[in-house]
C-alpha atoms as a PDB file:
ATOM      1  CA  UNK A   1      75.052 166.414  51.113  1.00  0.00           C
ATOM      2  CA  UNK A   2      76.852 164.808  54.180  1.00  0.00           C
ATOM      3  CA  UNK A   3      76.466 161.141  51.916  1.00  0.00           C
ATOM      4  CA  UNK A   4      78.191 162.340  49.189  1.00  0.00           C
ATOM      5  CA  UNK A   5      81.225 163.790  50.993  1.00  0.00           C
ATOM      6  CA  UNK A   6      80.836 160.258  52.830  1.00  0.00           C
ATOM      7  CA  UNK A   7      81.355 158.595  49.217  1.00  0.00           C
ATOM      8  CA  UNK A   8      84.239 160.463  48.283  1.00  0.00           C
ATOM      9  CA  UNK A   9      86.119 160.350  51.475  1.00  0.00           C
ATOM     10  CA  UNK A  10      85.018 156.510  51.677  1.00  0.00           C
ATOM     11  CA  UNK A  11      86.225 156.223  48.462  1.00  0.00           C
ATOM     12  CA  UNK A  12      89.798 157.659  49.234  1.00  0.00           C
ATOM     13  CA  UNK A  13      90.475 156.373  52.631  1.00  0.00           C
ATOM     14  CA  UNK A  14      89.756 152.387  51.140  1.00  0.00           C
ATOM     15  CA  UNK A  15      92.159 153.486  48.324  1.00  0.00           C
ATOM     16  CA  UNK A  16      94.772 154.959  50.514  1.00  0.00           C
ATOM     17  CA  UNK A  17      94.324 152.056  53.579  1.00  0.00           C
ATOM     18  CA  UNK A  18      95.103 149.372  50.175  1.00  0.00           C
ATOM     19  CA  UNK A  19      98.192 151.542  49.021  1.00  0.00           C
ATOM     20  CA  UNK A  20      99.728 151.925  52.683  1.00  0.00           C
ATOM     21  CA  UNK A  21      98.663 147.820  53.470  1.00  0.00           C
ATOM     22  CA  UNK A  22     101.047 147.042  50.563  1.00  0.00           C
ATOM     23  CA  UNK A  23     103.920 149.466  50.727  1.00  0.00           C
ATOM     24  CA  UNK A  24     105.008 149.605  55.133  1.00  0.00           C
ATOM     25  CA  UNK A  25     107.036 147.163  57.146  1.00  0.00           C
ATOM     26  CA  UNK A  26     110.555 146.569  57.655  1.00  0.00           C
ATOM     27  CA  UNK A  27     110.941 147.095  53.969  1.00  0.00           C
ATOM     28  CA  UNK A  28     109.574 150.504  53.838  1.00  0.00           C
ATOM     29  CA  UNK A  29     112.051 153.501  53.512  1.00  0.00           C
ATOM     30  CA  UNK A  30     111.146 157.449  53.352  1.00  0.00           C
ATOM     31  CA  UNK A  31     111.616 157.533  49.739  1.00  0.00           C
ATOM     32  CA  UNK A  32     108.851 154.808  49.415  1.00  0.00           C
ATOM     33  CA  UNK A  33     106.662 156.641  51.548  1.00  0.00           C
ATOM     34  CA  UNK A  34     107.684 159.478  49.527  1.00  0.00           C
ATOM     35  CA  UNK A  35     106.747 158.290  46.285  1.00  0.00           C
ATOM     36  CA  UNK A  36     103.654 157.477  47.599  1.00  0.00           C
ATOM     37  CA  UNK A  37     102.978 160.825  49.206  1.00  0.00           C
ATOM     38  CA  UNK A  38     103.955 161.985  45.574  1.00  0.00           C
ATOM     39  CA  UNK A  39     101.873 159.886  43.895  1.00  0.00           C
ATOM     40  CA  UNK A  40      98.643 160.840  45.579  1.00  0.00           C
ATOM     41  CA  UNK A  41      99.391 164.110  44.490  1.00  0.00           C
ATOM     42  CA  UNK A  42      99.604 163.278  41.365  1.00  0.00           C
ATOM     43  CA  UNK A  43      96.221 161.619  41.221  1.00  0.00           C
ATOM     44  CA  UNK A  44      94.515 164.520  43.002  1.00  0.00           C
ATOM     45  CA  UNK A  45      95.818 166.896  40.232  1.00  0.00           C
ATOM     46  CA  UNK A  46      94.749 165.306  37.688  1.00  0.00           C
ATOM     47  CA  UNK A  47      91.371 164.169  39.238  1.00  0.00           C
ATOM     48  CA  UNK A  48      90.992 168.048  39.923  1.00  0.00           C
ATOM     49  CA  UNK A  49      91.593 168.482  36.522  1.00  0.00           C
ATOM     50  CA  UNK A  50      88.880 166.111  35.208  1.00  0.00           C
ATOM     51  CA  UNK A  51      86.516 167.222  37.610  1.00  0.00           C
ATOM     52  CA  UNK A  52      86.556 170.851  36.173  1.00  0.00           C
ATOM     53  CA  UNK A  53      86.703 169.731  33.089  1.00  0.00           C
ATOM     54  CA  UNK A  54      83.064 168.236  34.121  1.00  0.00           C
ATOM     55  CA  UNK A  55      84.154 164.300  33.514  1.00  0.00           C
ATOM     56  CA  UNK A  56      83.616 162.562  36.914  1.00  0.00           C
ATOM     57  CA  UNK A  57      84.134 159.065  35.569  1.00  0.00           C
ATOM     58  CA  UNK A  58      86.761 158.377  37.761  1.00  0.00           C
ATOM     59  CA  UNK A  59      84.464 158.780  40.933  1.00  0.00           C
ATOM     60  CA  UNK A  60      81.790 155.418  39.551  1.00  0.00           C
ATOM     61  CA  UNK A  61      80.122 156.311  43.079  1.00  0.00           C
ATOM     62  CA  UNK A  62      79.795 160.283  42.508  1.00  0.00           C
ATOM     63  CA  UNK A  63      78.356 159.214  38.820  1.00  0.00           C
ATOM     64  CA  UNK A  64      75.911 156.564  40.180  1.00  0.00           C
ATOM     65  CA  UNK A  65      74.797 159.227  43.187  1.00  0.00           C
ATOM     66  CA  UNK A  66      74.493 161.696  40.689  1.00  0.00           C
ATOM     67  CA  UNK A  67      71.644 159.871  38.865  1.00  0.00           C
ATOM     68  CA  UNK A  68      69.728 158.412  41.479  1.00  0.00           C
ATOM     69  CA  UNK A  69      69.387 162.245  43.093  1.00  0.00           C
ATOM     70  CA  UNK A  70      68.571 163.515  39.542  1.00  0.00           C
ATOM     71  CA  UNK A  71      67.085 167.082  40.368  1.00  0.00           C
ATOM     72  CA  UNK A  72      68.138 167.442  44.593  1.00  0.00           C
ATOM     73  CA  UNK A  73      71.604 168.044  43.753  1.00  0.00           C
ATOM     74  CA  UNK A  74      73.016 169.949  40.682  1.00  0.00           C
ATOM     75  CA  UNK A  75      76.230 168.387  39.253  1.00  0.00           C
ATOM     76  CA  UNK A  76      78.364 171.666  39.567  1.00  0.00           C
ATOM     77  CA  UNK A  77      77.031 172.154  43.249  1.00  0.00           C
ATOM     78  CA  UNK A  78      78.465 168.502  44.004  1.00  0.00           C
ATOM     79  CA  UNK A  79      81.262 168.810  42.027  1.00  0.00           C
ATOM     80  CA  UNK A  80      82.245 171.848  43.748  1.00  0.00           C
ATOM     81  CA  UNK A  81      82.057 170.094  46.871  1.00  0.00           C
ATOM     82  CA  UNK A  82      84.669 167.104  45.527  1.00  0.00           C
ATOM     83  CA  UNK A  83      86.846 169.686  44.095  1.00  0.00           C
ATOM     84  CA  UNK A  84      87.288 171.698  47.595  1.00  0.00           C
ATOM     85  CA  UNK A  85      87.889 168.361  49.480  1.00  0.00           C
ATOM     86  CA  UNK A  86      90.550 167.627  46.876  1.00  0.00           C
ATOM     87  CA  UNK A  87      92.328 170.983  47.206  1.00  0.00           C
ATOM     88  CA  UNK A  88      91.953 170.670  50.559  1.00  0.00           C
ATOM     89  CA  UNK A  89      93.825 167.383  51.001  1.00  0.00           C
ATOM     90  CA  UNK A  90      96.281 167.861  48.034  1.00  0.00           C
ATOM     91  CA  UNK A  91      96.759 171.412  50.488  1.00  0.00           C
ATOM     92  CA  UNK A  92      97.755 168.615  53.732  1.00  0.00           C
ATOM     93  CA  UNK A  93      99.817 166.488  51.473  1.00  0.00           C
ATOM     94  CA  UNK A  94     101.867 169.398  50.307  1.00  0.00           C
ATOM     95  CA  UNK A  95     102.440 171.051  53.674  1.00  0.00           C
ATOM     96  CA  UNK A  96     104.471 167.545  54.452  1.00  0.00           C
END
């Protein structure tokens, strides 16, 4: 299972690393770091949401994984997994 949290966090850290490339320097302030800190908890809300609502096409890696592995990993078992690392970081974010 340590490939699939590897995905997700993969995943993430490329789409946070693009966000933060595009919105620091000398024209940064706290409120745009703010909004972005918001933001992200925004998206793991909702991406909470849709996992437990069983639709995972917002993770195209977690839906490709999911069908090459077929039987070795159940879809609730790994879904489980992405929703704990979500509460988990939407937990950091908040404590900010």
């Amino acid at each position: 299972m340590g490939s699939l949290a590897g995905i997700s966090q993969r995943h993430i850290f490329l789409h946070k690393r693009a966000e933060f490339n595009t919105s620091h320097g000398p024209n940064t302030t706290i409120f745009n770091a703010w909004n972005m800190i918001e933001s992200f908890k925004k998206k793991f809300k909702l991406w909470l949401n849709m996992i437990a609502e069983g639709n995972n096409e917002m993770f195209q890696s977690y839906s490709d994984y999911i069908m090459e592995a077929n039987n070795f990993y159940s879809q609730n078992s790994v879904s489980d997994i992405i929703a704990a690392h979500l509460k988990m970081l939407l937990l950091l974010l908040s404590s900010l």
